[in-house]
N, C-alpha and C. Protein backbone atom coordinates (compact mmCIF):
# COMPACT_ATOMS: atom_id res chain seq x y z
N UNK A 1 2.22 9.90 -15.79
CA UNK A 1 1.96 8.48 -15.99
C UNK A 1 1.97 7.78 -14.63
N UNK A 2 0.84 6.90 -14.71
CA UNK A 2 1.18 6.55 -13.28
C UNK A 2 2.13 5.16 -13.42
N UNK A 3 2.78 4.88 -12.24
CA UNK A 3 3.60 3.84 -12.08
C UNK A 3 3.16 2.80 -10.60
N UNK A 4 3.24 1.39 -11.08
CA UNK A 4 3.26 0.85 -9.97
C UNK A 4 4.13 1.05 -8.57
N UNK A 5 3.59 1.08 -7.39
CA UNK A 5 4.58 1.00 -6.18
C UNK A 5 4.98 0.01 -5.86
N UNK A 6 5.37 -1.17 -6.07
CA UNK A 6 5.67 -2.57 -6.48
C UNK A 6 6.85 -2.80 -6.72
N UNK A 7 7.27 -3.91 -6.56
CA UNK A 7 8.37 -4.96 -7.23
C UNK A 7 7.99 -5.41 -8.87
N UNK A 8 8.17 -5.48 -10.09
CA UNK A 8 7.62 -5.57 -11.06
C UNK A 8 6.62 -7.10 -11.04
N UNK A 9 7.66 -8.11 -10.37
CA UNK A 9 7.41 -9.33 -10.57
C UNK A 9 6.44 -10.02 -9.27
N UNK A 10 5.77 -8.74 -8.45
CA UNK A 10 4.53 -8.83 -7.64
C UNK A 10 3.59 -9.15 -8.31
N UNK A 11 3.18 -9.03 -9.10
CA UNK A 11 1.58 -8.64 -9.95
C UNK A 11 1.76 -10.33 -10.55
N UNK A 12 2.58 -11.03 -10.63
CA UNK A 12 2.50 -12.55 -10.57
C UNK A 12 1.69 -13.24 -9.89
N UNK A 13 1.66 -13.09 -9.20
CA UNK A 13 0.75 -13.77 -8.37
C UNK A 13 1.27 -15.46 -7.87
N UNK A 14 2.93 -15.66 -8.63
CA UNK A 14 3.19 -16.51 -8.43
C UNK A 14 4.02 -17.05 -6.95
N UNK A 15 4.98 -16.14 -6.30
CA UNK A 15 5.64 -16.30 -5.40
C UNK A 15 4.64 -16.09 -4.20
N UNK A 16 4.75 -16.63 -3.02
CA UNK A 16 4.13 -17.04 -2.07
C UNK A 16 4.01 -15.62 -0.84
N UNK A 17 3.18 -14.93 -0.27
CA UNK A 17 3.11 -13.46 0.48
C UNK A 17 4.59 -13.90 1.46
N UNK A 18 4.59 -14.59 2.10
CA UNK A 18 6.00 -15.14 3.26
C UNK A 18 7.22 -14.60 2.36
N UNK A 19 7.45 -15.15 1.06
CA UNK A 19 8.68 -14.87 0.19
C UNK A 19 8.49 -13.75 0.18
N UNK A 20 7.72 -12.87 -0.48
CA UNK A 20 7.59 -11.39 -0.64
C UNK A 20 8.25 -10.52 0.38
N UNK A 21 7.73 -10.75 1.33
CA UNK A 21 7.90 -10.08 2.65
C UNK A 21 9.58 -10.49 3.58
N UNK A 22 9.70 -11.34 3.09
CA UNK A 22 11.27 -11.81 3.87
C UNK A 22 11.89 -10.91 2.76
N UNK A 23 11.90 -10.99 1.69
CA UNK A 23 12.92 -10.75 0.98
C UNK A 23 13.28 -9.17 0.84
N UNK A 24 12.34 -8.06 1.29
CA UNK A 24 12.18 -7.23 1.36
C UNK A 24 13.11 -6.75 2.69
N UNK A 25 13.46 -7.92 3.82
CA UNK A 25 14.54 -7.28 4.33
C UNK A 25 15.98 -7.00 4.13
N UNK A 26 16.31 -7.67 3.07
CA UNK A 26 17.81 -7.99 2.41
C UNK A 26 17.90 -6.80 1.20
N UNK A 27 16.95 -6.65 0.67
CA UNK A 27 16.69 -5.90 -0.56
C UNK A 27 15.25 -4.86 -0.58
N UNK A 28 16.19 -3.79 -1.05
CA UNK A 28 14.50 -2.43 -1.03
C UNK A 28 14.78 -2.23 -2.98
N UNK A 29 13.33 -3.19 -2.62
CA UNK A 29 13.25 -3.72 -4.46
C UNK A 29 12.82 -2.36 -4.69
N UNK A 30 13.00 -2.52 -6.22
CA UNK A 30 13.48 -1.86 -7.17
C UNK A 30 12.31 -1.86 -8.43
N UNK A 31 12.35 -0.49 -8.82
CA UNK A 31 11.75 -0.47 -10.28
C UNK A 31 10.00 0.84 -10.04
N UNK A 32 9.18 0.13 -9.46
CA UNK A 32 8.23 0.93 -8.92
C UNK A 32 7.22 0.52 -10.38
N UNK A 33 7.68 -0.95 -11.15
CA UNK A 33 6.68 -0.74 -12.59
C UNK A 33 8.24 -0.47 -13.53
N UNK A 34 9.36 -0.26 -13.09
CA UNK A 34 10.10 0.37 -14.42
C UNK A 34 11.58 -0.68 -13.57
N UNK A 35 12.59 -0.30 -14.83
CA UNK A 35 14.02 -1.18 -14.70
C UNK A 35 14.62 -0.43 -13.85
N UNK A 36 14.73 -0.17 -13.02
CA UNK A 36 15.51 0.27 -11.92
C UNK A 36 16.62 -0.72 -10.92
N UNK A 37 17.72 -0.57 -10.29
CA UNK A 37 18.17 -1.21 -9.87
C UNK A 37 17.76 -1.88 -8.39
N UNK A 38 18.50 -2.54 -7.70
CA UNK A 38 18.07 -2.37 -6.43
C UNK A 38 19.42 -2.57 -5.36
N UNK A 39 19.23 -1.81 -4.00
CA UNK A 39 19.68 -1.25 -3.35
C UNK A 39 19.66 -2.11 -2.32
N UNK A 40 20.82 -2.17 -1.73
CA UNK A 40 21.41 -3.14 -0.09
C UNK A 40 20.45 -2.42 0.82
N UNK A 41 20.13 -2.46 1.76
CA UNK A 41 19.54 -1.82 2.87
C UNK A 41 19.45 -2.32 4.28
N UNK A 42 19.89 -1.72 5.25
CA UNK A 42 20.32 -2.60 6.28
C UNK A 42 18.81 -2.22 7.37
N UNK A 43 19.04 -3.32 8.06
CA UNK A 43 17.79 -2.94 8.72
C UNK A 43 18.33 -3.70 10.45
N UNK A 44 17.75 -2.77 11.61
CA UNK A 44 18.09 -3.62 12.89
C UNK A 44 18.05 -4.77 12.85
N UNK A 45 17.05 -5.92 12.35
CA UNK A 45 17.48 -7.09 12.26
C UNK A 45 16.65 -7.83 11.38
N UNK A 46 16.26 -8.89 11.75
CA UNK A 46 15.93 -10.04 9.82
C UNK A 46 14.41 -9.81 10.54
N UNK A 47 13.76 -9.47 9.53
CA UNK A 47 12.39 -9.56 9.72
C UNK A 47 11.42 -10.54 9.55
N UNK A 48 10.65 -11.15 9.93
CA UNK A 48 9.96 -12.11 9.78
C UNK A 48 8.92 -11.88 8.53
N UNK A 49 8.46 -13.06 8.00
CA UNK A 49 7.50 -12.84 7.29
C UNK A 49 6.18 -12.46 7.44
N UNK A 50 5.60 -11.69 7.15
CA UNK A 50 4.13 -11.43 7.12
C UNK A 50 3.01 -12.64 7.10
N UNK A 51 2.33 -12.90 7.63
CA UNK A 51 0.80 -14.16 7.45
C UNK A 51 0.19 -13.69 6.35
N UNK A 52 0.07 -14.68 4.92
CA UNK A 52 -1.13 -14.17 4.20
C UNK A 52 -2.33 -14.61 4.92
N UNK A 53 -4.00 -14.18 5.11
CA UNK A 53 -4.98 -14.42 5.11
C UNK A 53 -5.11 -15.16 4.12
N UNK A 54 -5.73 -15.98 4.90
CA UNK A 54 -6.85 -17.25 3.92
C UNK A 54 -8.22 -17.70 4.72
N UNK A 55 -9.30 -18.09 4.31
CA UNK A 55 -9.05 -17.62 2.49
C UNK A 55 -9.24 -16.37 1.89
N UNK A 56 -9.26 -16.15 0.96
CA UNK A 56 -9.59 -15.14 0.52
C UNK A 56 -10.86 -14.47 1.50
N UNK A 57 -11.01 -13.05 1.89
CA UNK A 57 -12.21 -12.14 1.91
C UNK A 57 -12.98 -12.59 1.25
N UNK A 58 -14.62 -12.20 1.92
CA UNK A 58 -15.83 -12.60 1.30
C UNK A 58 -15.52 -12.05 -0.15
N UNK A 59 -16.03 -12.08 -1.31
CA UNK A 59 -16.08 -11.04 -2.31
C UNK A 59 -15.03 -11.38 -3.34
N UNK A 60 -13.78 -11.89 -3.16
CA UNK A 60 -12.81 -12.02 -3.79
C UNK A 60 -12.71 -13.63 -4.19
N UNK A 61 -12.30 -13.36 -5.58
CA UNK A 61 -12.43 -14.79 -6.65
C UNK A 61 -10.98 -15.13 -6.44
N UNK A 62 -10.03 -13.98 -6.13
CA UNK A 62 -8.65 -14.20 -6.36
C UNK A 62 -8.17 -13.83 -5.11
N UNK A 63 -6.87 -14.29 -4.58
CA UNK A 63 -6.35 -14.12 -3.25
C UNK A 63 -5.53 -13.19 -3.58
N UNK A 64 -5.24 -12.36 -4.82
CA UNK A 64 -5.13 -10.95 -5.31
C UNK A 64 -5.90 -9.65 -5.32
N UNK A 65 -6.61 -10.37 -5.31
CA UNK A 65 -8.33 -9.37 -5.89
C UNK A 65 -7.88 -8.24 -4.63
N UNK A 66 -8.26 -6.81 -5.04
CA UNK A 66 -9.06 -6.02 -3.48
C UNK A 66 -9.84 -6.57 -3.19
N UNK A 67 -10.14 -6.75 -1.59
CA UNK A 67 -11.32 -7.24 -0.59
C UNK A 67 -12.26 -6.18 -1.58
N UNK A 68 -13.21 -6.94 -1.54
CA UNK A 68 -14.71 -6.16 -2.45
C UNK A 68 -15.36 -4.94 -1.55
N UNK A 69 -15.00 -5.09 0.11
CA UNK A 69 -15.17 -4.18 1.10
C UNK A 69 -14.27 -2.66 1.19
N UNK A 70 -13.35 -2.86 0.66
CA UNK A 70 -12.65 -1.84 0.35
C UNK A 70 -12.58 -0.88 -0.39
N UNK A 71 -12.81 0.81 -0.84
CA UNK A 71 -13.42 1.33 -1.32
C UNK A 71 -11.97 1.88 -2.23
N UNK A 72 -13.06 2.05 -3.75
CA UNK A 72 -11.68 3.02 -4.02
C UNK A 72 -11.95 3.87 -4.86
N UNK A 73 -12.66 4.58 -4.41
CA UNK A 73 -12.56 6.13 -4.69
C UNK A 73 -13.26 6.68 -3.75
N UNK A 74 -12.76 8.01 -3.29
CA UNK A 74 -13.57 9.03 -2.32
C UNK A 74 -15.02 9.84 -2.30
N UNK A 75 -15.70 9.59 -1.55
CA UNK A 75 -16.85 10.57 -1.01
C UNK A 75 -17.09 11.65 -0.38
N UNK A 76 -15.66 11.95 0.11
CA UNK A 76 -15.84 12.83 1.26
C UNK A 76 -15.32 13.56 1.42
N UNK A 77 -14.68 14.07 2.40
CA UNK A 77 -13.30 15.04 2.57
C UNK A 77 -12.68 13.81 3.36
N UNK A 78 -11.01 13.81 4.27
CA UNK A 78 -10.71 12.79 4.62
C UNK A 78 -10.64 13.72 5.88
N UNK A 79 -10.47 12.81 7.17
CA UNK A 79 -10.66 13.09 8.30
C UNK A 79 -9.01 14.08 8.80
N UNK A 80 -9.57 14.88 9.90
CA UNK A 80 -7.87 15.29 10.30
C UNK A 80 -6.80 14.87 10.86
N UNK A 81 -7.06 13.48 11.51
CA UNK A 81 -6.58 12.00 11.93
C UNK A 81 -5.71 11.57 10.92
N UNK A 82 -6.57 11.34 10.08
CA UNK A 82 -6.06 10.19 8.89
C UNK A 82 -5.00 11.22 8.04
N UNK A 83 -4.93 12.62 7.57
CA UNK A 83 -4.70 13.45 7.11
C UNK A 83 -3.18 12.91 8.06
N UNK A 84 -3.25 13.72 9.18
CA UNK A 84 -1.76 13.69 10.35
C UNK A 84 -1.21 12.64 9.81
N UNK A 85 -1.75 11.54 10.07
CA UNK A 85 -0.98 10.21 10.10
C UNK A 85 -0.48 9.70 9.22
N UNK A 86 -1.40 9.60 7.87
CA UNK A 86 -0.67 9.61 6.90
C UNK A 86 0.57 10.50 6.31
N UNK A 87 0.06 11.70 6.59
CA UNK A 87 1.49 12.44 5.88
C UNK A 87 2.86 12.19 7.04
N UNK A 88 2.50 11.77 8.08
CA UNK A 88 4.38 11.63 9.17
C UNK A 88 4.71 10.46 8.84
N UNK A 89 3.28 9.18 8.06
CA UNK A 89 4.16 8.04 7.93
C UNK A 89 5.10 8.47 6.47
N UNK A 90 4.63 9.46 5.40
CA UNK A 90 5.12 9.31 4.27
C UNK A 90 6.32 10.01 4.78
N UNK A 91 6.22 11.47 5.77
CA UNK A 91 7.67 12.31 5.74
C UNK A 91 8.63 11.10 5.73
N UNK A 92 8.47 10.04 7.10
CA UNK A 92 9.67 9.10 7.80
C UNK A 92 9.84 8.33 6.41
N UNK A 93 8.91 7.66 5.75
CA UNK A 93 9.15 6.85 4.51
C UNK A 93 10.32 7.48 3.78
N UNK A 94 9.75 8.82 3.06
CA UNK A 94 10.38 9.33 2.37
C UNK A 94 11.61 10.35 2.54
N UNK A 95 12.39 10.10 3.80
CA UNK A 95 13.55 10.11 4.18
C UNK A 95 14.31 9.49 4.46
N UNK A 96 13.64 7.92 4.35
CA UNK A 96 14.24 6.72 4.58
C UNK A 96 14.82 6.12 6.16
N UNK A 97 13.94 6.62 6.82
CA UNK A 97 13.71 6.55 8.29
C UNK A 97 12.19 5.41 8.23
N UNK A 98 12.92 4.17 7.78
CA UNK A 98 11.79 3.12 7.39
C UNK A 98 11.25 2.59 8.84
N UNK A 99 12.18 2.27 10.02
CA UNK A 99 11.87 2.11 11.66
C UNK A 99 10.80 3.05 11.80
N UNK A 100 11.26 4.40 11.57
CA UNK A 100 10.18 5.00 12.21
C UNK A 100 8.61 5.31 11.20
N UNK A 101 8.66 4.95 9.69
CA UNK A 101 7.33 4.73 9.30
C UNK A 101 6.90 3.66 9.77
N UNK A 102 7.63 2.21 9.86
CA UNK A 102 6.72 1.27 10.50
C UNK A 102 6.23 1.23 11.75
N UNK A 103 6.46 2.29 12.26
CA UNK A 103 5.60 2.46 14.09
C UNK A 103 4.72 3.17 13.25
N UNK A 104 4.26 3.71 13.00
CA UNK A 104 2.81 3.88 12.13
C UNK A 104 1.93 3.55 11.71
N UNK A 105 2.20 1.69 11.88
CA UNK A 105 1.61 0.81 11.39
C UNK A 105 1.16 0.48 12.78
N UNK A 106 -0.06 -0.02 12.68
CA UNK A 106 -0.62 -1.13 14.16
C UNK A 106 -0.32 -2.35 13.76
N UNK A 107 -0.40 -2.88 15.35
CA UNK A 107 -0.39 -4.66 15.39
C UNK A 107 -1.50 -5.04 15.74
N UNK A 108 -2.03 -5.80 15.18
CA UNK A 108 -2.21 -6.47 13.85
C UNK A 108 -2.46 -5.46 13.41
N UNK A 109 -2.10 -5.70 12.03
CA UNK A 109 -2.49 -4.59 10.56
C UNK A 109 -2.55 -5.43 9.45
N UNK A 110 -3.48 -4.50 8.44
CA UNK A 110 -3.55 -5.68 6.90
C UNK A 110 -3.33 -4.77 6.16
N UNK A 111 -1.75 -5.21 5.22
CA UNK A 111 -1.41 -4.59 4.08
C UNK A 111 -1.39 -5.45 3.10
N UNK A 112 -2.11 -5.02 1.38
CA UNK A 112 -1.82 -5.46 0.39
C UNK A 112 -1.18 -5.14 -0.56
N UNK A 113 0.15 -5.23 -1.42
CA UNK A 113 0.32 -4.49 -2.38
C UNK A 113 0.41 -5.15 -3.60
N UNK A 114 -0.40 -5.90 -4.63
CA UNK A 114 -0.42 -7.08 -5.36
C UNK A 114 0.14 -7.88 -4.58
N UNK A 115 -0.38 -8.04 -3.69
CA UNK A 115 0.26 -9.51 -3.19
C UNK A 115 -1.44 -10.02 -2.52
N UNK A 116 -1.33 -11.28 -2.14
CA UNK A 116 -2.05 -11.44 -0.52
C UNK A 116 -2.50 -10.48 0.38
N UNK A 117 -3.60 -10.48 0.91
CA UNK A 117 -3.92 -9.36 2.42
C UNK A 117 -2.88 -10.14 3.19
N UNK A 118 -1.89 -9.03 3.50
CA UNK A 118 -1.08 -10.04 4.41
C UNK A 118 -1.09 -9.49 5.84
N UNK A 119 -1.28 -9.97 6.94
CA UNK A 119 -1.55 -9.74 7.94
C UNK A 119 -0.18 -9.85 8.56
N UNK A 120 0.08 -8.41 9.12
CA UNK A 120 1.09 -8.17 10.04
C UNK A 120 1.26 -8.17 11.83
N UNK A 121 2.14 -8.48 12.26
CA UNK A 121 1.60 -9.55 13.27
C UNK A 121 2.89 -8.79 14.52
N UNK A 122 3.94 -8.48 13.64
CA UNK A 122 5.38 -8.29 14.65
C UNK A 122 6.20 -6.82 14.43
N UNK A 123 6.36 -6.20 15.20
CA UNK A 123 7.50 -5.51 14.88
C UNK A 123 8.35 -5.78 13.32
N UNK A 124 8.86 -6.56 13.19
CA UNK A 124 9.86 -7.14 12.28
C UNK A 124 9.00 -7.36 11.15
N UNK A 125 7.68 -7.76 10.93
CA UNK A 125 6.76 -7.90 9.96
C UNK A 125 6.41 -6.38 9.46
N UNK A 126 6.31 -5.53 10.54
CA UNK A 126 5.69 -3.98 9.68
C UNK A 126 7.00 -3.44 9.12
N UNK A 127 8.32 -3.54 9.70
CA UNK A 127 9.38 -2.87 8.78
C UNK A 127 9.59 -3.30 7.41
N UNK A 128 9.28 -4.71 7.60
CA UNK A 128 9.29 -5.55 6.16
C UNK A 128 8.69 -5.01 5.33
N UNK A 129 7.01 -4.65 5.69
CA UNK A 129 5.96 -4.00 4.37
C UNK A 129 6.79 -3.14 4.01
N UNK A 130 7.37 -2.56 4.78
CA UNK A 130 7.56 -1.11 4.29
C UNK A 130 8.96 -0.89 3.37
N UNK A 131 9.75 -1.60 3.95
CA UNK A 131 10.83 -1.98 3.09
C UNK A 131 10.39 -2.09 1.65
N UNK A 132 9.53 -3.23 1.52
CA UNK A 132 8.59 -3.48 0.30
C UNK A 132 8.63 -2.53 -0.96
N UNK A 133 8.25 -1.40 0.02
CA UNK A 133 8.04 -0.30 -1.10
C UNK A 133 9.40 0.87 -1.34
N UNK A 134 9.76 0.57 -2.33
CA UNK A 134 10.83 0.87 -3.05
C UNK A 134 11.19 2.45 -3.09
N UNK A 135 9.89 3.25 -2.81
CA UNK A 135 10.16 4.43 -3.38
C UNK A 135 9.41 5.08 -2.54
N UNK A 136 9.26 6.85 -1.96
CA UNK A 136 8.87 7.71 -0.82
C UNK A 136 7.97 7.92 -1.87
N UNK A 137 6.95 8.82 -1.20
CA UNK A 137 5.73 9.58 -1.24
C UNK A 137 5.48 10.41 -1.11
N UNK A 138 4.70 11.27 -1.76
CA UNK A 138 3.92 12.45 -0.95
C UNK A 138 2.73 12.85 -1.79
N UNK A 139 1.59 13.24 -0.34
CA UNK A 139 0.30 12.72 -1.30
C UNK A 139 -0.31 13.50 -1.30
N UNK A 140 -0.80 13.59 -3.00
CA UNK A 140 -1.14 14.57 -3.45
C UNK A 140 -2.71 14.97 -3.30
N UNK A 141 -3.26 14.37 -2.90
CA UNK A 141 -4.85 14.75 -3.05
C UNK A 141 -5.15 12.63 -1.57
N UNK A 142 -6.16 13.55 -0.82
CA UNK A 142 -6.22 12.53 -0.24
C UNK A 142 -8.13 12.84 0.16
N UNK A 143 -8.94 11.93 0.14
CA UNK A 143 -10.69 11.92 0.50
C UNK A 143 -10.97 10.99 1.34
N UNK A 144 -12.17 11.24 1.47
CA UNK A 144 -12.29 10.15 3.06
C UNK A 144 -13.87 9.44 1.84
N UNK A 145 -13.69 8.00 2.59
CA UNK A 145 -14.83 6.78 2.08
C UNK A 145 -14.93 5.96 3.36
N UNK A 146 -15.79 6.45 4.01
CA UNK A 146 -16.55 5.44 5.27
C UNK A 146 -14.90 5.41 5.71
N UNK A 147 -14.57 4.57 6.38
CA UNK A 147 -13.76 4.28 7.76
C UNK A 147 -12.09 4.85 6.96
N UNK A 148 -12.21 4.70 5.45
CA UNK A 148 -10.85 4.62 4.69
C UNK A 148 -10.24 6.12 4.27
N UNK A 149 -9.40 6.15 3.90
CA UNK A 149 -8.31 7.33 3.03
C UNK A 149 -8.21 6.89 2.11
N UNK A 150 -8.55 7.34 0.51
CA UNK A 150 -7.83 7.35 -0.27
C UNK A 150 -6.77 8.43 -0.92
N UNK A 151 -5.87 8.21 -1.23
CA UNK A 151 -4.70 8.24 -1.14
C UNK A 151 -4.10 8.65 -2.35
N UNK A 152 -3.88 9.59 -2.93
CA UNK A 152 -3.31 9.72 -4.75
C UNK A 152 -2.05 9.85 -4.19
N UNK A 153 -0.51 9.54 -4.35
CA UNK A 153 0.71 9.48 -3.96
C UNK A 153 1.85 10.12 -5.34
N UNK A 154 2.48 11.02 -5.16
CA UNK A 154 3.26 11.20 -6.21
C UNK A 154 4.74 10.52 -5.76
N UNK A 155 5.46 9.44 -6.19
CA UNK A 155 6.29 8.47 -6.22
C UNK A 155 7.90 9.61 -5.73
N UNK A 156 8.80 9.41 -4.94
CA UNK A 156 9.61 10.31 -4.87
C UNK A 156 11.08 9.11 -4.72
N UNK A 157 12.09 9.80 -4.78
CA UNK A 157 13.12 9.03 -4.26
C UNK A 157 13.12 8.82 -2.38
N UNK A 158 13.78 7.39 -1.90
CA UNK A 158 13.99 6.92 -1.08
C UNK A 158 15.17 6.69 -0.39
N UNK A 159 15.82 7.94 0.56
CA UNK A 159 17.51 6.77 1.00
C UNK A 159 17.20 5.36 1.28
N UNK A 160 18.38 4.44 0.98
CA UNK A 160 18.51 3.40 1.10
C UNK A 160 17.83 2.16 -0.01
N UNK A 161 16.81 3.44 -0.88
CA UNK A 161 16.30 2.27 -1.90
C UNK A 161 16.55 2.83 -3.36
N UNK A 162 15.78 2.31 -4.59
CA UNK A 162 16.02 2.97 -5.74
C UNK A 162 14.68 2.13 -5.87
N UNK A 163 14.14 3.90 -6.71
CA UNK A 163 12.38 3.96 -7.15
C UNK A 163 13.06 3.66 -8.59
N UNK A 164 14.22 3.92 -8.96
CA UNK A 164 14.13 3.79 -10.77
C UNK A 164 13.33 4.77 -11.46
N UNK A 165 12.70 4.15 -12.29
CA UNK A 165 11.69 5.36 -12.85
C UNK A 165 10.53 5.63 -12.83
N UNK A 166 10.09 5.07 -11.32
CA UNK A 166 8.59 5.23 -10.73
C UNK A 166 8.93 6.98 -10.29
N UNK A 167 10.09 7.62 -10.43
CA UNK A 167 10.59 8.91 -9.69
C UNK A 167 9.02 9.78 -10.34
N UNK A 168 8.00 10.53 -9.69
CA UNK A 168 7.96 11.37 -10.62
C UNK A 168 6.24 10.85 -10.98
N UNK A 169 5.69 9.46 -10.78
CA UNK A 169 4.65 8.86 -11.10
C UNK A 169 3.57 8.78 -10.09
N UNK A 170 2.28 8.17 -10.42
CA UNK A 170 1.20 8.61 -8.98
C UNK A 170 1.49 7.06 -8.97
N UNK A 171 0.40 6.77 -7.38
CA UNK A 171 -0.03 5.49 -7.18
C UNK A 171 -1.47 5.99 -6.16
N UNK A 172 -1.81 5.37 -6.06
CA UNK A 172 -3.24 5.10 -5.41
C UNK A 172 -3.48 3.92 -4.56
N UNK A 173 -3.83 4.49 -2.98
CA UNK A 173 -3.81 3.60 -1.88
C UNK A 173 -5.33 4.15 -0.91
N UNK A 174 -6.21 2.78 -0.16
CA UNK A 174 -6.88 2.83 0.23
C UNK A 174 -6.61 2.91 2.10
N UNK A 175 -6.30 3.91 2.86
CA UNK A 175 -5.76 3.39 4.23
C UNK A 175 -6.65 3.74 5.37
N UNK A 176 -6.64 2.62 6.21
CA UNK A 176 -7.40 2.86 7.12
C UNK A 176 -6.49 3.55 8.43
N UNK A 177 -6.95 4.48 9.30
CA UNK A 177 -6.40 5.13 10.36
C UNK A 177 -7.51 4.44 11.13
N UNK A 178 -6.99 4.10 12.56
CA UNK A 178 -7.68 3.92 13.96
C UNK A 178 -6.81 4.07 14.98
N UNK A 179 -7.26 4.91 15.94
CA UNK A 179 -6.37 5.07 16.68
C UNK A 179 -4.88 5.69 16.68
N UNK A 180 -4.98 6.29 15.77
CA UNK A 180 -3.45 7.43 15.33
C UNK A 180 -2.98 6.47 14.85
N UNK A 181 -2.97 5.65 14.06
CA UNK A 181 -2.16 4.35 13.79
C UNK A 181 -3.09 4.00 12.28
N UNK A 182 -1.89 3.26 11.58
CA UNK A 182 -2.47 2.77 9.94
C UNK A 182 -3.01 1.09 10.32
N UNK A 183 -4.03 1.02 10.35
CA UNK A 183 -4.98 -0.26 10.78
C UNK A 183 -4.89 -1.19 9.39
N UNK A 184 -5.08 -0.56 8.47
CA UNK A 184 -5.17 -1.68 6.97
C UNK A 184 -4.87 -0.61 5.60
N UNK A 185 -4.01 -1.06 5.02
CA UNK A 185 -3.14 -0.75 3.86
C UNK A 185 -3.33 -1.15 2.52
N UNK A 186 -4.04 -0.64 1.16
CA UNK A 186 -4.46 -1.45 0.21
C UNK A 186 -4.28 -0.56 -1.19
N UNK A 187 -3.07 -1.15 -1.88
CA UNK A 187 -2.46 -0.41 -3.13
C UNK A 187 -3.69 -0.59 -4.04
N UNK A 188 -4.16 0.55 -4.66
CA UNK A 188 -5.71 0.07 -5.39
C UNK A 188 -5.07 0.65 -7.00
N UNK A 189 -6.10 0.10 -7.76
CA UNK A 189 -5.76 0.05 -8.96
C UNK A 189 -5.65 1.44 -9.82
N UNK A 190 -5.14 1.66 -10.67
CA UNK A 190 -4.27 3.01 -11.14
C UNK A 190 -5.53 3.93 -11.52
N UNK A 191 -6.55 3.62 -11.96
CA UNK A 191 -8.07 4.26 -12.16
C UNK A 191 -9.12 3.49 -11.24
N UNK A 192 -10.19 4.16 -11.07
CA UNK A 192 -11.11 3.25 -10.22
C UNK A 192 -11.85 2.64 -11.39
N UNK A 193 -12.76 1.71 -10.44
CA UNK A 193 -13.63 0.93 -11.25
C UNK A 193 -14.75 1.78 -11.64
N UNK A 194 -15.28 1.09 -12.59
CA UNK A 194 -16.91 2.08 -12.85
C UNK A 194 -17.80 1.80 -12.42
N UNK A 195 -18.46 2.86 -11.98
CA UNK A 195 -19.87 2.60 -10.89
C UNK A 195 -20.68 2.28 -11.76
N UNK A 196 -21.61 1.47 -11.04
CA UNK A 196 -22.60 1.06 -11.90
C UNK A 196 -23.75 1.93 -11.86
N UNK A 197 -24.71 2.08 -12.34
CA UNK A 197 -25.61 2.86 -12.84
C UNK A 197 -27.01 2.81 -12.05
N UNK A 198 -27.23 4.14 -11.40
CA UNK A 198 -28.40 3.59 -9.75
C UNK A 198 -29.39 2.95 -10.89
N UNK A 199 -30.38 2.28 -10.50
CA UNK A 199 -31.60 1.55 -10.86
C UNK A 199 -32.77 3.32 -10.80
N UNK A 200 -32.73 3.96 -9.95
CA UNK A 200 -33.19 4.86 -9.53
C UNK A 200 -33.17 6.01 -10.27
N UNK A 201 -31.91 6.09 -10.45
CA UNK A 201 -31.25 7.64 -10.90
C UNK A 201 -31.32 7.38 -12.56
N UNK A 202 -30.60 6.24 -13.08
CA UNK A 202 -30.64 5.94 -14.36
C UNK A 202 -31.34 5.35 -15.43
N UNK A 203 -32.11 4.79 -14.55
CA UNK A 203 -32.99 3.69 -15.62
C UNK A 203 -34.23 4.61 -15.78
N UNK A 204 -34.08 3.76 -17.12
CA UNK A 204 -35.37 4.03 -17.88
C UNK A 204 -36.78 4.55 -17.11
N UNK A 205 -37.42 5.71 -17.57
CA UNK A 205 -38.57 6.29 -17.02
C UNK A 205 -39.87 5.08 -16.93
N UNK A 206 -40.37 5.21 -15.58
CA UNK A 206 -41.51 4.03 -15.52
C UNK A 206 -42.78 4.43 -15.97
């Protein structure tokens, strides 16, 4: 079953990307989609909040929405770059060596996880994302789409946080690598969307 990588009460859309992201230094929320508790977690120091982008990306009705530019599902094989990088940010994640997944991240970087594209800006802003996420990784199937990774993740436990009962569940993430480094970050939805049907390939015989 898959489970959100989330805070439950993300997918609101009500609390503001700044709140999200501060609060994630005091607390490595909890649940992953399920009742789980949550866990103290200390971090070198108070992290700043993340910038949401505004306005919204071309494409997007909602300042939730995925950027419409962002792909989510694979074409390809994924590159041997993106492959490296991703799996040392998940080892450090998922040992709870959260400092050293957020050097993994570039400055500037754009991560979404139901929240805002929130644009990361500081040191103290990339530990925050990452804090964010409640629960380690390791990924199970990963393809390459033009510049991106997608990402199938099987949900694991975290020192310092509690996944609850995301333990054990997939999630699905769109990531960009440039430069040995995670450039843009985008939790995509638990199935992809459906392609639409070529004009070419499908339609009716002329």
């Amino acid at each position: 079953m898959a489970r959100r990588w989330n805070h439950p009460h993300m997918s609101a859309g009500r609390r503001s990307a700044a709140a999200l992201v501060a609060t994630a230094t005091i607390i490595a929320l909890a649940g992953c989609g399920g009742g789980g508790h949550s866990a103290t977690t200390q971090t070198s120091g108070q992290a700043e909040p993340a910038t949401a982008t505004q306005p919204p990306p071309a494409g997007q009705t909602n300042d939730l929405d995925l950027p419409a530019s962002v792909p989510d599902r694979a074409t390809g094989p994924a590159s041997t770059e993106a492959r490296r990088v991703i799996n040392s940010w998940l080892r450090a994640l998922r040992h709870g060596d959260v400092e050293r997944a957020a050097r993994y991240f570039a400055l500037p970087s754009k991560f979404q996880n139901s929240t805002p594209v929130l644009t990361v800006n500081t040191v103290k802003e990339r530990i925050a994302v990452n804090l964010s996420l409640p629960c380690g990784a390791k990924a199970r199937e990963m393809g390459g789409a033009g510049a991106y990774t997608i990402v199938t993740f099987v949900l694991t436990k975290r020192p310092g946080a509690d996944c609850g009962t995301g333990v054990g569940g997939t999630a699905r993430g769109a990531i960009r690598v440039e430069r040995h480094l995670i450039k843009e970050w985008y939790r995509l939805p638990d199935q992809p969307r459906k392609q639409e049907p070529s004009p070419l390939l499908d339609g009716p015989p002329v």
